[in-house]
PDB file of N, CA and C in Angstrom:
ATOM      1  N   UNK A   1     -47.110 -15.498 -56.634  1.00  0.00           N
ATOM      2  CA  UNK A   1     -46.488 -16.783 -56.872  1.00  0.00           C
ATOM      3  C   UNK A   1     -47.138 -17.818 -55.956  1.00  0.00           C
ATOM      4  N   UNK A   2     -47.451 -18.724 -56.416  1.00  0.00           N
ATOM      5  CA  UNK A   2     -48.255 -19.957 -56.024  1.00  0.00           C
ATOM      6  C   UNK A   2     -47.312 -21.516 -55.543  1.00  0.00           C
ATOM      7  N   UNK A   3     -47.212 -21.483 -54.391  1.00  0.00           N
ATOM      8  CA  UNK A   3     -46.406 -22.469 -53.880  1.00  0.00           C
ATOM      9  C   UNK A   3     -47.057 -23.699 -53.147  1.00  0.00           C
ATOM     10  N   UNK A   4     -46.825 -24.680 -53.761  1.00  0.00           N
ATOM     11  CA  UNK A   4     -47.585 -26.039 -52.788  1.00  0.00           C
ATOM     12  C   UNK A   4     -46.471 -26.939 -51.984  1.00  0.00           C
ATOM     13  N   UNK A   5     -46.713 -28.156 -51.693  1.00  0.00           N
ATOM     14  CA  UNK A   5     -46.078 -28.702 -50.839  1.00  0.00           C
ATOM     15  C   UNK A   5     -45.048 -29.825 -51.774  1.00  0.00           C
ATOM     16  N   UNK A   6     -45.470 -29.607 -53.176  1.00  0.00           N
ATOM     17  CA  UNK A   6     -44.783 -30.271 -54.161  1.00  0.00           C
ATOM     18  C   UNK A   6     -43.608 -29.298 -54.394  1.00  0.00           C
ATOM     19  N   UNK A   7     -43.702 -28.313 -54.130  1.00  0.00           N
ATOM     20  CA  UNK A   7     -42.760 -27.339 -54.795  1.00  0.00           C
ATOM     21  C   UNK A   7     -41.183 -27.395 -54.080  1.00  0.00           C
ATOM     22  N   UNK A   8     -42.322 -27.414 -52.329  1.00  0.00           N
ATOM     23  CA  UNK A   8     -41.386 -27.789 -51.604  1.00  0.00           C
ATOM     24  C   UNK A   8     -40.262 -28.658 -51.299  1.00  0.00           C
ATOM     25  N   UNK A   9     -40.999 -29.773 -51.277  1.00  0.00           N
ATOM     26  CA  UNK A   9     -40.602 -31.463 -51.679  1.00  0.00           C
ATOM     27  C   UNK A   9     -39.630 -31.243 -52.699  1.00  0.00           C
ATOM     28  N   UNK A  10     -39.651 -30.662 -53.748  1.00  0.00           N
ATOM     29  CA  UNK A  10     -38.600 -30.651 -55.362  1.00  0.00           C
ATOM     30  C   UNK A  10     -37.508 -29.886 -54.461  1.00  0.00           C
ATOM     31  N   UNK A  11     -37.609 -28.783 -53.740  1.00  0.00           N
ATOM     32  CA  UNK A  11     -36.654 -28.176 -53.249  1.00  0.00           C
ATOM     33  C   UNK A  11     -36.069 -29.337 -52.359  1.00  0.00           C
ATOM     34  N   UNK A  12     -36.426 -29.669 -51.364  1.00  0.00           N
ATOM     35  CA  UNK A  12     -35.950 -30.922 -50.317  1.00  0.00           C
ATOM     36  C   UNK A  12     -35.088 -31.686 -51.205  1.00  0.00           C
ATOM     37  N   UNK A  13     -35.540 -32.212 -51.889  1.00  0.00           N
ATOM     38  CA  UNK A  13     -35.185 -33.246 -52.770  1.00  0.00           C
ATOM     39  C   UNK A  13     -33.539 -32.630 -53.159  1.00  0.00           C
ATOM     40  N   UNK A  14     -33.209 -31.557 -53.720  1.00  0.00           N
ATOM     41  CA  UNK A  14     -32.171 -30.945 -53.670  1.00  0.00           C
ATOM     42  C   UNK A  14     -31.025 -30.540 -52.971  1.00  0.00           C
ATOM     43  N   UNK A  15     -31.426 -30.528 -51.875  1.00  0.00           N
ATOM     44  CA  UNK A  15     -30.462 -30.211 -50.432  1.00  0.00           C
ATOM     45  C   UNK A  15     -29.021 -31.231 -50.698  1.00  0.00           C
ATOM     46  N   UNK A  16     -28.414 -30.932 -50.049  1.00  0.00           N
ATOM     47  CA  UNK A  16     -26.704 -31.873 -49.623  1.00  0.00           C
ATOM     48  C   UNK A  16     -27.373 -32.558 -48.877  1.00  0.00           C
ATOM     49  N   UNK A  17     -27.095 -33.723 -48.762  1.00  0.00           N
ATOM     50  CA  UNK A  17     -27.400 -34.840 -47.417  1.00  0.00           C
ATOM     51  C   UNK A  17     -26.908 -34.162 -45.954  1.00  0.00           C
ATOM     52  N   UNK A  18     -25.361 -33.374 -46.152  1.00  0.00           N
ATOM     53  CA  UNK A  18     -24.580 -32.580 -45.231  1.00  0.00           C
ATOM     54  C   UNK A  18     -25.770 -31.592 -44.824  1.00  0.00           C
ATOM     55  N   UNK A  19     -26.731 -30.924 -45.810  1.00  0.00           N
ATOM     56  CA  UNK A  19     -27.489 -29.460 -45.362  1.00  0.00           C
ATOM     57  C   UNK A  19     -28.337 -30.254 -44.552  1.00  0.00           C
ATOM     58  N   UNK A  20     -29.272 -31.485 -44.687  1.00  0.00           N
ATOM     59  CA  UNK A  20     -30.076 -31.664 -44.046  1.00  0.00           C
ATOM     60  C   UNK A  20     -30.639 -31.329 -42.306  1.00  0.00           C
ATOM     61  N   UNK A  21     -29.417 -31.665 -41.516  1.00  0.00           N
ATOM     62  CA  UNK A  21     -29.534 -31.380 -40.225  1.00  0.00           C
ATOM     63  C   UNK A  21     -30.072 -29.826 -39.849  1.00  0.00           C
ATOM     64  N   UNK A  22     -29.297 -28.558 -40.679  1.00  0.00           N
ATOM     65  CA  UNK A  22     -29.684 -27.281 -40.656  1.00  0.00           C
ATOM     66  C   UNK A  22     -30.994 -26.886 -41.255  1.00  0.00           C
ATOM     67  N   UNK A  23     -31.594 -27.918 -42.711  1.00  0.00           N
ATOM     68  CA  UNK A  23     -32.864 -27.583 -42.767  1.00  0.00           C
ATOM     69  C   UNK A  23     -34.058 -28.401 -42.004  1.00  0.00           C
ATOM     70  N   UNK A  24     -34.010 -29.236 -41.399  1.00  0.00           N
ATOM     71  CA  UNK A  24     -34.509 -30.237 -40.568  1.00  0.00           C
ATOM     72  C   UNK A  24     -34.582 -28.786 -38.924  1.00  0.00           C
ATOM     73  N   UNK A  25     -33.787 -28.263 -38.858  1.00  0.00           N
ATOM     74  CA  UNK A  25     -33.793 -27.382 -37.640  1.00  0.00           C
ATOM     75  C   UNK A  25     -34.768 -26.329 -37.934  1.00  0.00           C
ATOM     76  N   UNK A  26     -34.107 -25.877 -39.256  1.00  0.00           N
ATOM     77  CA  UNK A  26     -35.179 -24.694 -40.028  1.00  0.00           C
ATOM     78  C   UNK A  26     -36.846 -24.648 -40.106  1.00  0.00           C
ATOM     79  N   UNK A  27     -36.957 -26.383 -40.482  1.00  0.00           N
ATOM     80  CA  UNK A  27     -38.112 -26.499 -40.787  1.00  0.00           C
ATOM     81  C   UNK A  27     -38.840 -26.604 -39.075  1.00  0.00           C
ATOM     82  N   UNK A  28     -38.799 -27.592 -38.324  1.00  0.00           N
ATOM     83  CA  UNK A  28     -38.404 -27.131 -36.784  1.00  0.00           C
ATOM     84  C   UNK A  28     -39.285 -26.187 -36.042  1.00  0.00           C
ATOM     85  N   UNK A  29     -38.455 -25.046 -36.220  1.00  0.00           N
ATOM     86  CA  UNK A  29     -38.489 -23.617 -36.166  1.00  0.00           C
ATOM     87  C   UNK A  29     -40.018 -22.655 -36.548  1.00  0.00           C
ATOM     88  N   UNK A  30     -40.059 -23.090 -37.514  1.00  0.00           N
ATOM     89  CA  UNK A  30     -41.027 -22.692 -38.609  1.00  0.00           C
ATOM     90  C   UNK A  30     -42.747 -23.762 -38.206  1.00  0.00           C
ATOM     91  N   UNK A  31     -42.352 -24.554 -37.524  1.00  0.00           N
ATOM     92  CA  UNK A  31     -43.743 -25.873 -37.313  1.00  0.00           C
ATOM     93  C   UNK A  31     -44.072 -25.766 -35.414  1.00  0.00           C
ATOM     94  N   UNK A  32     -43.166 -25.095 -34.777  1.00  0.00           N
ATOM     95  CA  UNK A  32     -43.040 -25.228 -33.458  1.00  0.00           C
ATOM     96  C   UNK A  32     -43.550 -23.517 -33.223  1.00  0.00           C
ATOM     97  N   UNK A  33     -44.577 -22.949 -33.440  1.00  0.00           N
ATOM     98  CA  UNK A  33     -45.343 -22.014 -33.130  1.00  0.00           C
ATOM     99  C   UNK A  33     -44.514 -20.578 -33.339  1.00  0.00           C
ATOM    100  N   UNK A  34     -43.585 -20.843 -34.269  1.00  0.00           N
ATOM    101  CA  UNK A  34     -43.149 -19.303 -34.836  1.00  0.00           C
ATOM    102  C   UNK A  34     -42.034 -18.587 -33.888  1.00  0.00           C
ATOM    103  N   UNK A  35     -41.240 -19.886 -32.879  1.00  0.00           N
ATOM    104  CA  UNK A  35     -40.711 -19.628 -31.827  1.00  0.00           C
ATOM    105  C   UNK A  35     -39.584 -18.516 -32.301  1.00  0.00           C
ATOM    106  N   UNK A  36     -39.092 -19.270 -33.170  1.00  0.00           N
ATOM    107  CA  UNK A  36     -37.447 -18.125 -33.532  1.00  0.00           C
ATOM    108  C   UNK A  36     -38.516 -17.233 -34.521  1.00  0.00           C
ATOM    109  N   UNK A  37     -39.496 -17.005 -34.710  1.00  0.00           N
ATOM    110  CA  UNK A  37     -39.953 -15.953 -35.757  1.00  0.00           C
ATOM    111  C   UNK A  37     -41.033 -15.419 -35.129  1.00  0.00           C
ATOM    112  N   UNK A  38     -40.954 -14.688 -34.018  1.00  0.00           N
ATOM    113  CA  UNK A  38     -42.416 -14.221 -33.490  1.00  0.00           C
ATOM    114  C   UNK A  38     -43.426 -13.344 -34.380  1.00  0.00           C
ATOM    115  N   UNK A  39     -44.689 -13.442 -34.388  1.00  0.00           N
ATOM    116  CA  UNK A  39     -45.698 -12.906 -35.428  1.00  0.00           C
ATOM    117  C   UNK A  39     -46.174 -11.165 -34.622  1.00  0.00           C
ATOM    118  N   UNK A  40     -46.103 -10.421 -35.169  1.00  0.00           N
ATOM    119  CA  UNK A  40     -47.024  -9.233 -34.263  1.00  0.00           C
ATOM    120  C   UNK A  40     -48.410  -9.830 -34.014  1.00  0.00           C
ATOM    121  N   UNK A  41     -49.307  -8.776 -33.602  1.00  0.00           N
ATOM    122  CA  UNK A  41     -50.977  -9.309 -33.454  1.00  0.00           C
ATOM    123  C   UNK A  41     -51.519  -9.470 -34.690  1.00  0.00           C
ATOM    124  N   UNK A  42     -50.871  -8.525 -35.805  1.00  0.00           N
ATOM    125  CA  UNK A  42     -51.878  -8.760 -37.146  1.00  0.00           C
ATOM    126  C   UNK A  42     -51.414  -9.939 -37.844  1.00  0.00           C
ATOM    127  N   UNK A  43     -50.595 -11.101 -37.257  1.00  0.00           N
ATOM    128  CA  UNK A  43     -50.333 -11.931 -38.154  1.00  0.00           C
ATOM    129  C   UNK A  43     -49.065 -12.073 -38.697  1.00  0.00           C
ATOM    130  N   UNK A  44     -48.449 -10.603 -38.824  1.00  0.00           N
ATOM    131  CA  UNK A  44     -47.269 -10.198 -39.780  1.00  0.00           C
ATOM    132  C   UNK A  44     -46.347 -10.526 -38.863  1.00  0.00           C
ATOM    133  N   UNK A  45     -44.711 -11.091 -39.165  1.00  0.00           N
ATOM    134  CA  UNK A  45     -43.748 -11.279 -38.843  1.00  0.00           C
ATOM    135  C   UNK A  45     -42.972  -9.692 -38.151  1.00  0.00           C
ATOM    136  N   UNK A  46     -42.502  -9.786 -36.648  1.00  0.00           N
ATOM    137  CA  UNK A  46     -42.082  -8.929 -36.138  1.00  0.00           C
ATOM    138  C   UNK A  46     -40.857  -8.206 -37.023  1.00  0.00           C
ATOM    139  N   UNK A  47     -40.091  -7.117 -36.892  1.00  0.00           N
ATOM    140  CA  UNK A  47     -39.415  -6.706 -37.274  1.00  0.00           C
ATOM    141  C   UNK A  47     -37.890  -7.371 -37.383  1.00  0.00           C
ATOM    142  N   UNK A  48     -37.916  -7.743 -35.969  1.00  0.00           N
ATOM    143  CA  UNK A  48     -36.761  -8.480 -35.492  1.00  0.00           C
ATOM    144  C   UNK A  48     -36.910 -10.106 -36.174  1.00  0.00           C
ATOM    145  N   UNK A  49     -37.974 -10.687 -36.555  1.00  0.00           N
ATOM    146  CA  UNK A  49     -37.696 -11.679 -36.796  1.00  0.00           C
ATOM    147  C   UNK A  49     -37.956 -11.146 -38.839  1.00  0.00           C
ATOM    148  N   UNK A  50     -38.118 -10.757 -39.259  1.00  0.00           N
ATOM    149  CA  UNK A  50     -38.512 -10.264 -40.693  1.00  0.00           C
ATOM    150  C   UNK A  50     -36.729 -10.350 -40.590  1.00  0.00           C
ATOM    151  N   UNK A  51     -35.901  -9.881 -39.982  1.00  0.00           N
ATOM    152  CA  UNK A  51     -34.184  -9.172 -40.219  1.00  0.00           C
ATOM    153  C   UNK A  51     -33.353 -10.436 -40.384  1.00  0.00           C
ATOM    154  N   UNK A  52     -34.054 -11.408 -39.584  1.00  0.00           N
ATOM    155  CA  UNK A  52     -33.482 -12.269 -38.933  1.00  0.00           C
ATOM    156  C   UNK A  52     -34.193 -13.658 -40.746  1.00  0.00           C
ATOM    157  N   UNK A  53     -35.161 -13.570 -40.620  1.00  0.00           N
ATOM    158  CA  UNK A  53     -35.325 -14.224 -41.735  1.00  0.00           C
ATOM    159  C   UNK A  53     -34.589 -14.116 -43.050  1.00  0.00           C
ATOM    160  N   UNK A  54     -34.194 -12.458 -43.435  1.00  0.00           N
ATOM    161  CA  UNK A  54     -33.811 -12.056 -44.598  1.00  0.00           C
ATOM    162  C   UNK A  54     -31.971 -12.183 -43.934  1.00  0.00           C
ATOM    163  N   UNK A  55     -31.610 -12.297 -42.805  1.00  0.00           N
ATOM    164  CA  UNK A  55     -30.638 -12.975 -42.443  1.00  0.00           C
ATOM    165  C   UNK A  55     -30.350 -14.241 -42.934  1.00  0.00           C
ATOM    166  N   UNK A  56     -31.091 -15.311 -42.978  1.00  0.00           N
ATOM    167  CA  UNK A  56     -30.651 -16.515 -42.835  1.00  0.00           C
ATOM    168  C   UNK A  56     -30.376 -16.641 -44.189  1.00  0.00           C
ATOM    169  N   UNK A  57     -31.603 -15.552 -45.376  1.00  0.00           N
ATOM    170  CA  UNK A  57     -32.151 -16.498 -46.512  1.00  0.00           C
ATOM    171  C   UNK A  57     -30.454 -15.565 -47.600  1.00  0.00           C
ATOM    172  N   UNK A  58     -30.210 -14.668 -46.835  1.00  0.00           N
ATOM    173  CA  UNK A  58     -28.437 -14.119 -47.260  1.00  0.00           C
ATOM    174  C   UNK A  58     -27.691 -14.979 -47.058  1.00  0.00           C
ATOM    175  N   UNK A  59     -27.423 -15.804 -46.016  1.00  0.00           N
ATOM    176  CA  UNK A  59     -26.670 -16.931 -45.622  1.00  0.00           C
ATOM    177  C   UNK A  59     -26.824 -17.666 -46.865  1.00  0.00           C
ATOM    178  N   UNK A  60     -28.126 -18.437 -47.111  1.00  0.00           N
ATOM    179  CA  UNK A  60     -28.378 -19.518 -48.023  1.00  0.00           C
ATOM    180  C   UNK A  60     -27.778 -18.813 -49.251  1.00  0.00           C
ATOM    181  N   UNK A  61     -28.622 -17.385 -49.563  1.00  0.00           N
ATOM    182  CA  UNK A  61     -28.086 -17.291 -50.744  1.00  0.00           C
ATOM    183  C   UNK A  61     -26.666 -16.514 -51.552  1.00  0.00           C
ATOM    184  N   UNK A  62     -25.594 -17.210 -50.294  1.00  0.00           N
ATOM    185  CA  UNK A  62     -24.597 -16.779 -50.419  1.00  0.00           C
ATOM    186  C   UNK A  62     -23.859 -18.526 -50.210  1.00  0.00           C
ATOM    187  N   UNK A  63     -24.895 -18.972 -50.477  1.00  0.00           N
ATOM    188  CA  UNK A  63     -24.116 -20.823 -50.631  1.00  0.00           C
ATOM    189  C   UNK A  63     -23.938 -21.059 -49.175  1.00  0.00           C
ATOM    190  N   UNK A  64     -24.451 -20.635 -48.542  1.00  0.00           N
ATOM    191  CA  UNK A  64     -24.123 -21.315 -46.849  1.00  0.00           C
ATOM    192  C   UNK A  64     -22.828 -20.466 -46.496  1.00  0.00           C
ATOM    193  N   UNK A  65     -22.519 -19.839 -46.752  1.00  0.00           N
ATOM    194  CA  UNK A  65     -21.480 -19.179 -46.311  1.00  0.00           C
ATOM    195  C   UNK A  65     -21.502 -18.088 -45.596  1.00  0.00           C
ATOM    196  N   UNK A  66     -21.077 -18.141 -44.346  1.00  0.00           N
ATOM    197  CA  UNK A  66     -20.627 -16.893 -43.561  1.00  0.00           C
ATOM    198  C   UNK A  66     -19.796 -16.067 -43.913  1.00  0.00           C
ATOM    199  N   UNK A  67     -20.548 -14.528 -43.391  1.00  0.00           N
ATOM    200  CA  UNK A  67     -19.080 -13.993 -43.513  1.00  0.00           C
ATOM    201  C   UNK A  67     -17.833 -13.980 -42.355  1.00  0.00           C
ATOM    202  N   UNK A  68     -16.590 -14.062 -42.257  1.00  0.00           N
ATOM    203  CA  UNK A  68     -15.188 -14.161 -41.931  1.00  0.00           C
ATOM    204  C   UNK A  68     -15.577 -12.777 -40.699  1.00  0.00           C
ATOM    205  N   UNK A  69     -14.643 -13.079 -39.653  1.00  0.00           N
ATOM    206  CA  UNK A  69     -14.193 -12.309 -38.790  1.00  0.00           C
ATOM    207  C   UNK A  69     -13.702 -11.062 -39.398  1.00  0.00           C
ATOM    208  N   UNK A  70     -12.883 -11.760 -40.606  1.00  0.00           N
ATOM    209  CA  UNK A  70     -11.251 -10.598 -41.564  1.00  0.00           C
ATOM    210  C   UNK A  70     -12.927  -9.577 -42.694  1.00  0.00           C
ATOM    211  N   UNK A  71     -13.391 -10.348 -42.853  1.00  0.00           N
ATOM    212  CA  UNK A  71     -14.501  -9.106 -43.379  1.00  0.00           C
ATOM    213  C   UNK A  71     -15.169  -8.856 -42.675  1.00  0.00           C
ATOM    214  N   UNK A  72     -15.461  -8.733 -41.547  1.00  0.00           N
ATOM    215  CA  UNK A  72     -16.367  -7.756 -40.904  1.00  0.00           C
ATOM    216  C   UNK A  72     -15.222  -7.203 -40.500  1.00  0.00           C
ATOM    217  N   UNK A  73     -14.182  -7.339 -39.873  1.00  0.00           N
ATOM    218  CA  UNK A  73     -12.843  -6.354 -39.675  1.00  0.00           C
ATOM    219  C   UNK A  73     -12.709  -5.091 -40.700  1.00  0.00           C
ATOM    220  N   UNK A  74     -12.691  -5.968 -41.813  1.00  0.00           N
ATOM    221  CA  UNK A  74     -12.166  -4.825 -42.988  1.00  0.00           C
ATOM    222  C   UNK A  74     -13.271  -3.951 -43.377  1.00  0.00           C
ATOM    223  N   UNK A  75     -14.523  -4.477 -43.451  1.00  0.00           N
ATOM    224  CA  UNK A  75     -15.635  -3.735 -43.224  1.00  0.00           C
ATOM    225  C   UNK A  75     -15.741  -2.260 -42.827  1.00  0.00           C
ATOM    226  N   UNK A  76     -15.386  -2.749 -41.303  1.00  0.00           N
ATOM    227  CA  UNK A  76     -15.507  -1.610 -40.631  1.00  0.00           C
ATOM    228  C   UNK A  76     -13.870  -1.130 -40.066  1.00  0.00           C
ATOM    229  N   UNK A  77     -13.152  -0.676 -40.629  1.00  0.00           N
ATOM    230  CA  UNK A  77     -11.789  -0.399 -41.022  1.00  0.00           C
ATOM    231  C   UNK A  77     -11.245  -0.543 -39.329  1.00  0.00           C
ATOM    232  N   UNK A  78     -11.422  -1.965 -38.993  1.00  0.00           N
ATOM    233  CA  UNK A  78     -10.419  -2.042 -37.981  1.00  0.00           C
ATOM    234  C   UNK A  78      -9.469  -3.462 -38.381  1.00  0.00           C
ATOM    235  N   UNK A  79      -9.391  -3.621 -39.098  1.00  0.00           N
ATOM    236  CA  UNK A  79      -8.102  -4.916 -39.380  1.00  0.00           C
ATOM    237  C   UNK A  79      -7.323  -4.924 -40.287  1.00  0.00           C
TER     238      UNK A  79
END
């Protein structure tokens, strides 16, 4: 899949005015030398930050929504 900076832009263009501040951080993140995403030597995204990416992009694609204290409780059968 072939992605340019137009593709991007169409996505931007989409955001809540409200999301902006969190993707403005995101983007940030991502332009400031891979700080929250450290790279191994070959280039490739560390393990910890690969978890942490497929973290956030669950967040997004769960509508911005966290999960609740009461589900991770019930989760793990203490509430």
């Amino acid at each position: 899949m072939s992605i340019d900076r137009g593709d991007l832009h169409a996505l931007l263009d989409r955001v809540p005015e409200g999301k902006l501040p969190v993707i403005r951080k995101m983007l940030l993140a991502v332009t400031i030398e891979f700080d929250v995403a450290p790279v191994a030597a070959e280039g490739e995204f560390t393990d910890v930050a690969r978890r942490e990416i497929e973290a956030a992009e669950a967040y997004f694609d769960n509508g911005g929504r966290g999960i609740s204290h009461e589900e991770i409780l019930r989760e793990f059968a203490l509430g």
